[in-house]
Protein backbone atom coordinates (compact mmCIF):
# COMPACT_ATOMS: atom_id res chain seq x y z
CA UNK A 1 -158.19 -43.41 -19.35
CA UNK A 2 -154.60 -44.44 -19.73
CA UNK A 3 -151.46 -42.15 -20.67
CA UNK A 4 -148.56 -44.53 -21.63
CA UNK A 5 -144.90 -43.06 -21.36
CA UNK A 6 -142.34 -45.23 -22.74
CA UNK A 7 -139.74 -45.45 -25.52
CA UNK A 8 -140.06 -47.08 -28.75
CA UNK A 9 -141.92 -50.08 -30.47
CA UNK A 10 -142.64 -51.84 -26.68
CA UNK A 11 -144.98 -48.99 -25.41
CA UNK A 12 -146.88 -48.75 -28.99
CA UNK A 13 -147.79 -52.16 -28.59
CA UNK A 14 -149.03 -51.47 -25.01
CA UNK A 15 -151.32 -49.06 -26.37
CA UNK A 16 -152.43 -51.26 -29.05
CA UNK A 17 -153.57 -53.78 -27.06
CA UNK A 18 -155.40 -51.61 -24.28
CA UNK A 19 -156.95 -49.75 -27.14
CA UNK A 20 -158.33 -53.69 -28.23
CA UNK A 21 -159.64 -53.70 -24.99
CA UNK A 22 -161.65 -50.84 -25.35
CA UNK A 23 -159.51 -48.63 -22.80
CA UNK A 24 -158.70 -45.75 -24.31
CA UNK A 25 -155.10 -44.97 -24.09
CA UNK A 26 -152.60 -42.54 -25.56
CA UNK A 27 -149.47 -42.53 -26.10
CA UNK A 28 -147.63 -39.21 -24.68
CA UNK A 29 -144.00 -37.19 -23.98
CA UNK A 30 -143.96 -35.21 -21.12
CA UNK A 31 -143.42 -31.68 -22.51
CA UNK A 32 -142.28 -28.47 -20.33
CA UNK A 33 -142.98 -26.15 -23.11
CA UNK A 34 -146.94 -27.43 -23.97
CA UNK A 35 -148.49 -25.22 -21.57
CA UNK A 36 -151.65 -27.13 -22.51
CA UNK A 37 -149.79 -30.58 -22.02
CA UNK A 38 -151.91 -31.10 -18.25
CA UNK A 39 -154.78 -30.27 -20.12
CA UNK A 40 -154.52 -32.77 -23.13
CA UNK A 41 -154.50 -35.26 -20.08
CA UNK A 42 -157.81 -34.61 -18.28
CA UNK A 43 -159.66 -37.26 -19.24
CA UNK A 44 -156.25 -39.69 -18.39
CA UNK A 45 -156.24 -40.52 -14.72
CA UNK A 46 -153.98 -43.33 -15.03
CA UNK A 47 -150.25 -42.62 -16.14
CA UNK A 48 -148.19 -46.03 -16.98
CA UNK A 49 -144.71 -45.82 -17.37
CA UNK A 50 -142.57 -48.41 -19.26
CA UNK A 51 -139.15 -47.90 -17.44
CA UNK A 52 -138.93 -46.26 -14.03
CA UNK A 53 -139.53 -42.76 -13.96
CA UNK A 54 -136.91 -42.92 -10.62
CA UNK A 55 -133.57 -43.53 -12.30
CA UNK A 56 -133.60 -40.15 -14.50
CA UNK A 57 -133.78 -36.42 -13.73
CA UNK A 58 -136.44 -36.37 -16.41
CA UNK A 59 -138.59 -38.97 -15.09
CA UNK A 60 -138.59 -37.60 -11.86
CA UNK A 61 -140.11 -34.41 -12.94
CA UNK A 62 -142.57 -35.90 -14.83
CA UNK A 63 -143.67 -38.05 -11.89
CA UNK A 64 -143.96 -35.23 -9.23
CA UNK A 65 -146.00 -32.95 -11.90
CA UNK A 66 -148.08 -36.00 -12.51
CA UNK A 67 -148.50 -36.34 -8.79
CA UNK A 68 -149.15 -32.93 -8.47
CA UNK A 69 -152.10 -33.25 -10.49
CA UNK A 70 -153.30 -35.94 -9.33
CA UNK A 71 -152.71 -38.79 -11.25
CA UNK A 72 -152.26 -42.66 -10.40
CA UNK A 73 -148.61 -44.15 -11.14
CA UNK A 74 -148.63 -47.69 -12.51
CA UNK A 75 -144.42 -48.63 -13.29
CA UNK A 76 -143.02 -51.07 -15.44
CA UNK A 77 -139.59 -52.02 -14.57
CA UNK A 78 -137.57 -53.33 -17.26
CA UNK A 79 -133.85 -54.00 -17.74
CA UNK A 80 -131.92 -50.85 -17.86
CA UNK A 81 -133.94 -49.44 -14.72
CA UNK A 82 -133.11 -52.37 -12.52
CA UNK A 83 -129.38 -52.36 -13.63
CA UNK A 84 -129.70 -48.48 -12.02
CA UNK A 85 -131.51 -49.11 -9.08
CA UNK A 86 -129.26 -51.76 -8.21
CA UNK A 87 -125.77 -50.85 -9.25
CA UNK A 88 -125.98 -46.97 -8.62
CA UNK A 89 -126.57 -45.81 -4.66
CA UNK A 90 -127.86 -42.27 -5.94
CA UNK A 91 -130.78 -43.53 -8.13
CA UNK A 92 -131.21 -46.65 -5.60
CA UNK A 93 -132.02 -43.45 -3.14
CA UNK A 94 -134.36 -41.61 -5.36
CA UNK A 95 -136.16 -44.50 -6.13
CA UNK A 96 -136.82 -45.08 -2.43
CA UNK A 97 -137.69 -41.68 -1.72
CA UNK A 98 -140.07 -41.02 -4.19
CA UNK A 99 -141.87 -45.16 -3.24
CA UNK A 100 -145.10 -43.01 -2.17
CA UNK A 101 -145.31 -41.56 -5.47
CA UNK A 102 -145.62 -44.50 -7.44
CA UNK A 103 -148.91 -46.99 -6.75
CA UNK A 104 -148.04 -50.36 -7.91
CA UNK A 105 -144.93 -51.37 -9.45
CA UNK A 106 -144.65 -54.27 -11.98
CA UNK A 107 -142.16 -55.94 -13.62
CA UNK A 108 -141.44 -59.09 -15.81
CA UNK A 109 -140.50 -62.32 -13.97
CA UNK A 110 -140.23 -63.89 -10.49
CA UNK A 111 -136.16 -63.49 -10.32
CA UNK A 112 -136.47 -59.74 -11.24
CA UNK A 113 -138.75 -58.63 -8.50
CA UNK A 114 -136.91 -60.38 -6.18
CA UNK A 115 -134.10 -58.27 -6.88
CA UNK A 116 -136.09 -55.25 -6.42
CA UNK A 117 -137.86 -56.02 -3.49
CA UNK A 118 -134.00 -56.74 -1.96
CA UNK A 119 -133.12 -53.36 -2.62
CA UNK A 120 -136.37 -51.90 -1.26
CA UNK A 121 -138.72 -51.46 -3.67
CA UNK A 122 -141.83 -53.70 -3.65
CA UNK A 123 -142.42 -54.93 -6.80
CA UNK A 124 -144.61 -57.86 -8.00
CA UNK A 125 -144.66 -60.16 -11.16
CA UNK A 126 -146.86 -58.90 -13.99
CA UNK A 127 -145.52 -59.30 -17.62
CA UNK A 128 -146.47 -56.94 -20.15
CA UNK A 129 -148.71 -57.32 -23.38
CA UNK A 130 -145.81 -56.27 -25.58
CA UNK A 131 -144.78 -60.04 -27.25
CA UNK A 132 -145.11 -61.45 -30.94
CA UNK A 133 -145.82 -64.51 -30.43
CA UNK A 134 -144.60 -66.97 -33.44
CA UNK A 135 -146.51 -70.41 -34.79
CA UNK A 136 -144.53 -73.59 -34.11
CA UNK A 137 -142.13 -73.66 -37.36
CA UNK A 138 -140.12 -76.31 -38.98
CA UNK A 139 -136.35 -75.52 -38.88
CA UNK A 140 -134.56 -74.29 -41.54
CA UNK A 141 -131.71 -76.57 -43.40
CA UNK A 142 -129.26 -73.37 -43.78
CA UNK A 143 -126.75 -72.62 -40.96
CA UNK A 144 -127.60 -69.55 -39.99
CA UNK A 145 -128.11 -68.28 -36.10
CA UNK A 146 -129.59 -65.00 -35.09
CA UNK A 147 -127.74 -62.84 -32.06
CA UNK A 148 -129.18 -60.14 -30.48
CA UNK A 149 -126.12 -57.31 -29.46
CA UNK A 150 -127.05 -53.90 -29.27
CA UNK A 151 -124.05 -51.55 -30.10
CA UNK A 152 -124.82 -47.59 -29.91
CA UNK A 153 -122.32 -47.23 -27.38
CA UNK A 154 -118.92 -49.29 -26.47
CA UNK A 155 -121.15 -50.25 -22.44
CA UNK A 156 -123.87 -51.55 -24.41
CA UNK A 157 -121.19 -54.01 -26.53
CA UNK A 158 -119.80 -54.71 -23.17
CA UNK A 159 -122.86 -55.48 -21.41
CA UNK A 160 -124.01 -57.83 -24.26
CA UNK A 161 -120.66 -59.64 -24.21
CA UNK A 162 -119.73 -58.40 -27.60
CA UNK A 163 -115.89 -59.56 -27.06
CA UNK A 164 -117.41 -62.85 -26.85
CA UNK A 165 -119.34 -63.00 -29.98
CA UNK A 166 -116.61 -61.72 -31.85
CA UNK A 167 -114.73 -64.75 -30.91
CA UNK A 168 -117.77 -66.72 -31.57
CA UNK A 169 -118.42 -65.76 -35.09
CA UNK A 170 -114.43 -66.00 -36.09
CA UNK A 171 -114.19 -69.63 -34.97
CA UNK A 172 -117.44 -70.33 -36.62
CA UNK A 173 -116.60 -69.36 -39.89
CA UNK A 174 -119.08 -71.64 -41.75
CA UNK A 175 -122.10 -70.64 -39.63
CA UNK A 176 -123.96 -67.41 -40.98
CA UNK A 177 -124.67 -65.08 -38.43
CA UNK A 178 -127.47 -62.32 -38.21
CA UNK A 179 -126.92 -59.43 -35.52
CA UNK A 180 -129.54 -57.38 -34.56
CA UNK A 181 -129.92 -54.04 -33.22
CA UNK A 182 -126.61 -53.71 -34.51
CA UNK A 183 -124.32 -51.10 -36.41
CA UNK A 184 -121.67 -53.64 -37.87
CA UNK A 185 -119.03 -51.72 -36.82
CA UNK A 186 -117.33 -54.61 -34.91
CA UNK A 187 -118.03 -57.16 -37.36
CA UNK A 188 -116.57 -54.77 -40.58
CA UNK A 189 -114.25 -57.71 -41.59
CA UNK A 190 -116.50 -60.75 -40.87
CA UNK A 191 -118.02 -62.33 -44.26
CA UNK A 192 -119.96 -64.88 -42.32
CA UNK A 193 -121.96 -61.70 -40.49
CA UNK A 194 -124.63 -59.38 -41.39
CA UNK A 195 -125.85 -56.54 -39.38
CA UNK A 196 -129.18 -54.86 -38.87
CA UNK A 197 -130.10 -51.87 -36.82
CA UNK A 198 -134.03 -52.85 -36.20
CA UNK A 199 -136.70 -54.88 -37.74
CA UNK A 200 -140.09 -54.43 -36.81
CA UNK A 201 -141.15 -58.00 -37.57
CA UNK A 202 -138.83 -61.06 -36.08
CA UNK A 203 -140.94 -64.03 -37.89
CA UNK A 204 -139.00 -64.45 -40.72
CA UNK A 205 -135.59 -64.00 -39.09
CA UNK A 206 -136.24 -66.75 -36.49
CA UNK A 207 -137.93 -68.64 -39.41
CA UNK A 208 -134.23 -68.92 -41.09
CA UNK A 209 -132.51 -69.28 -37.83
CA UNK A 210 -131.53 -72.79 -36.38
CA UNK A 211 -131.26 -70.50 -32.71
CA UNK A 212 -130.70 -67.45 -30.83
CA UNK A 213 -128.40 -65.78 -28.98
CA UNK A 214 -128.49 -62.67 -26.18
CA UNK A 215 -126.05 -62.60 -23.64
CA UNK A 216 -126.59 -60.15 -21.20
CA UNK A 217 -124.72 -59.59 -18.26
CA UNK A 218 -128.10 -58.92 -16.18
CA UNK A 219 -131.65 -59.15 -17.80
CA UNK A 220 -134.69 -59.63 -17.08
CA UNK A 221 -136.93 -61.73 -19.60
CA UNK A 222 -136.42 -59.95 -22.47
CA UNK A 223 -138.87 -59.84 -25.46
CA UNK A 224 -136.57 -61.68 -27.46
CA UNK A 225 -136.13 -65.08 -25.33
CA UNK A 226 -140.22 -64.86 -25.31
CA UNK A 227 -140.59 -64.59 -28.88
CA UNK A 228 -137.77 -66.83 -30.26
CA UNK A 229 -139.31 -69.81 -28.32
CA UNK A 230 -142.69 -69.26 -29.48
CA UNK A 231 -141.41 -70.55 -32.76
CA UNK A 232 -139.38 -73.68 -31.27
CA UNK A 233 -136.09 -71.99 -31.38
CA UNK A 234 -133.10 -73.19 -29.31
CA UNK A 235 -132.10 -69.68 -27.14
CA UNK A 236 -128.90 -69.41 -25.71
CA UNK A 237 -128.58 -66.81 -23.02
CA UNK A 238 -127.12 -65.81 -19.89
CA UNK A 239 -128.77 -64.02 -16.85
CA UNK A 240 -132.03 -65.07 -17.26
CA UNK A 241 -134.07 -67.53 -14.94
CA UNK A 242 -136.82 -68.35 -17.64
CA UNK A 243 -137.14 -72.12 -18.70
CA UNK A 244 -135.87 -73.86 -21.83
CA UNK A 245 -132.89 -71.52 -22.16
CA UNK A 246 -129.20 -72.83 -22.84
CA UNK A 247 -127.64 -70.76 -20.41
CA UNK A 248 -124.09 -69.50 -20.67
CA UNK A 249 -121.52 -68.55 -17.92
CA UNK A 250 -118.71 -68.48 -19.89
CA UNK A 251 -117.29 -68.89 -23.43
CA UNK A 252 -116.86 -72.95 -23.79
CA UNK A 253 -120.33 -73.33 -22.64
CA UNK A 254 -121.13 -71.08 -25.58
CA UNK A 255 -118.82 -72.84 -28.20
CA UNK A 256 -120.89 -76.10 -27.17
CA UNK A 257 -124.12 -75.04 -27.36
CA UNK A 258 -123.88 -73.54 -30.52
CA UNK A 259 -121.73 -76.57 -31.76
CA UNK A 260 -124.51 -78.91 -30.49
CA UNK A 261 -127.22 -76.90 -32.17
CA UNK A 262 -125.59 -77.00 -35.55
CA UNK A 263 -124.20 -80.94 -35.37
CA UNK A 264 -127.41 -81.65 -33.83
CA UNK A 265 -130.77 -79.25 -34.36
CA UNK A 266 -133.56 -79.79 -32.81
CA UNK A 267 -137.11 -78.53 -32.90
CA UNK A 268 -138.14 -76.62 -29.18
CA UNK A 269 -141.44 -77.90 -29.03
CA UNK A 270 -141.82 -77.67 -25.32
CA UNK A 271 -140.88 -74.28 -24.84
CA UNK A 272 -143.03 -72.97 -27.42
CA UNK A 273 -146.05 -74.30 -25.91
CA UNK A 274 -145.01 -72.97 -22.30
CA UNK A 275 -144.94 -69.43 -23.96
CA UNK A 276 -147.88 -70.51 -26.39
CA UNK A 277 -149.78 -71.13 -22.68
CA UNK A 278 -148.47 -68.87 -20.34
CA UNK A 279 -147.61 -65.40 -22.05
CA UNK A 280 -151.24 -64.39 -24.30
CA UNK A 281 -151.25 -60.92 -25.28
CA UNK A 282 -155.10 -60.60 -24.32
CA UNK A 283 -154.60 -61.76 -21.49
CA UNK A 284 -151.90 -60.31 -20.39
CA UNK A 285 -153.20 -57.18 -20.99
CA UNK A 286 -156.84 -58.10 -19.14
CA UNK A 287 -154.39 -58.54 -16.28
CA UNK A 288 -152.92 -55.14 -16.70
CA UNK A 289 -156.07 -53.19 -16.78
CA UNK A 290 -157.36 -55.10 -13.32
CA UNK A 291 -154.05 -53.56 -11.82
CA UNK A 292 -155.13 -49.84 -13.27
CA UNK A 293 -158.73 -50.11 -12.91
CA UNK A 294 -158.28 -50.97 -8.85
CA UNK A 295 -156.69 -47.48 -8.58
CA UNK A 296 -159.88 -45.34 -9.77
């Protein structure tokens, strides 16, 4: 009854969980050239997107032909979509035009929907079932921290604070550092770093790491703060409003944390039972098919 449009591992896991449930949901692409794509949908009256279908050309058309048939709009905002709506008056305007398209719109944390709501769009808190959440683990004795700095393009190093980590992992020479969703091409020189592109499994990464590092310049609460405290890891990050965080505004705030995490580890224990407690897959995704299930 649900048709999930999304990008990558985030929207699989949606439609694992809803498929737990017993809701049967798809996973689809909005094709132009299937002229029996409205038809594969019939029996799909709900259509969730992960990411606003507002801020692209493409979404749009796929949310007025969904209209057009009929369909209810459930939208998740994440990260790239409020950067958009906020920071670009043309896709701010489309999103408020096409408001009375969309049903509900959802979004991750308290701070996030506030900014959305500011620039006219009413959105309320409603996390998604999309988290692996870790066991309570015993620190390791190596040196190693993990940092999460996407790299496909030189905005997306920018946006991360990539100038910053560079710095960070030069005057750190004895601490081994792990970038993910990362090319290595800034770190070509750097013995003490290893990249990696994508994992599909975290554990034993945060396992060997003594914290974790994502530095946004905005964010919402990304998967990775959620998951790295599950297992009682320190995380150090930047625009984010969620609990137990080290939060950095500039680079000597960075230089201390990590120095106090290395001369000093400790175990997170608190924060991993706040996200033990507060963000359940099941339940999380119970709470997601009460919002759909009110629309039919």
């Amino acid at each position: 009854m649900i048709a999930e449009i999304g990008g990558g591992i985030f929207s699989k896991r949606i439609v694992e969980q809803l498929n737990k449930k017993a809701i049967k949901t798809i996973l689809i692409t909005p094709s132009l050239k299937d002229i029996n794509f409205k038809n594969k949908l019939e029996n799909f009256p709900i259509i969730h997107f992960t990411g606003s279908p507002t801020v692209t050309f493409v979404g749009i058309l796929s949310l007025l032909r969904f209209r057009g048939w009929g369909k209810k709009i459930v939208v998740s905002w994440i990260g790239f979509d409020i950067r958009r709506v906020k920071n670009n008056w043309f896709w701010r305007l489309t999103s408020k035009i096409l408001l009375k398209k969309i049903d509900v719109n959802i979004t991750d944390d308290e701070f996030v929907a506030k900014e959305l709501n500011d620039v006219g769009i009413p959105a309320r808190v409603q996390p998604l079932p999309i988290y692996s959440i870790y066991p309570l683990t015993n620190l390791p004795s190596t040196k190693q921290i993990t940092i999460y700095l996407p790299d496909p393009t030189m905005h997306d190093f920018e946006h991360y604070q990539g100038s910053m980590i560079k710095k960070l992992v030069k005057e750190f020479s004895d601490v081994n550092f792990l970038i993910t969703r990362n090319s290595g091409k800034f770190f070509k020189n750097e013995k003490n770093v290893k990249c990696i592109l994508w994992i599909d499994d975290m554990k034993k990464i945060y396992e060997n790491s003594l914290a974790v590092i994502r530095l946004p310049l905005h964010d919402a609460t990304g998967a990775t703060i959620i998951e790295a405290l599950s297992m009682g890891r320190t995380m150090i990050s930047s625009a984010t409003q969620f609990p137990f965080c080290k939060i950095v505004n500039n680079y000597n705030e960075l230089k201390q944390f990590v120095e106090n995490t290395i001369n000093n580890p400790k175990l997170n224990e608190n924060a991993s039972k706040f996200v033990h407690d507060h963000y359940n897959n099941s339940r999380l995704t119970a709470d997601l098919i009460k919002i759909c299930l009110k629309l039919i």
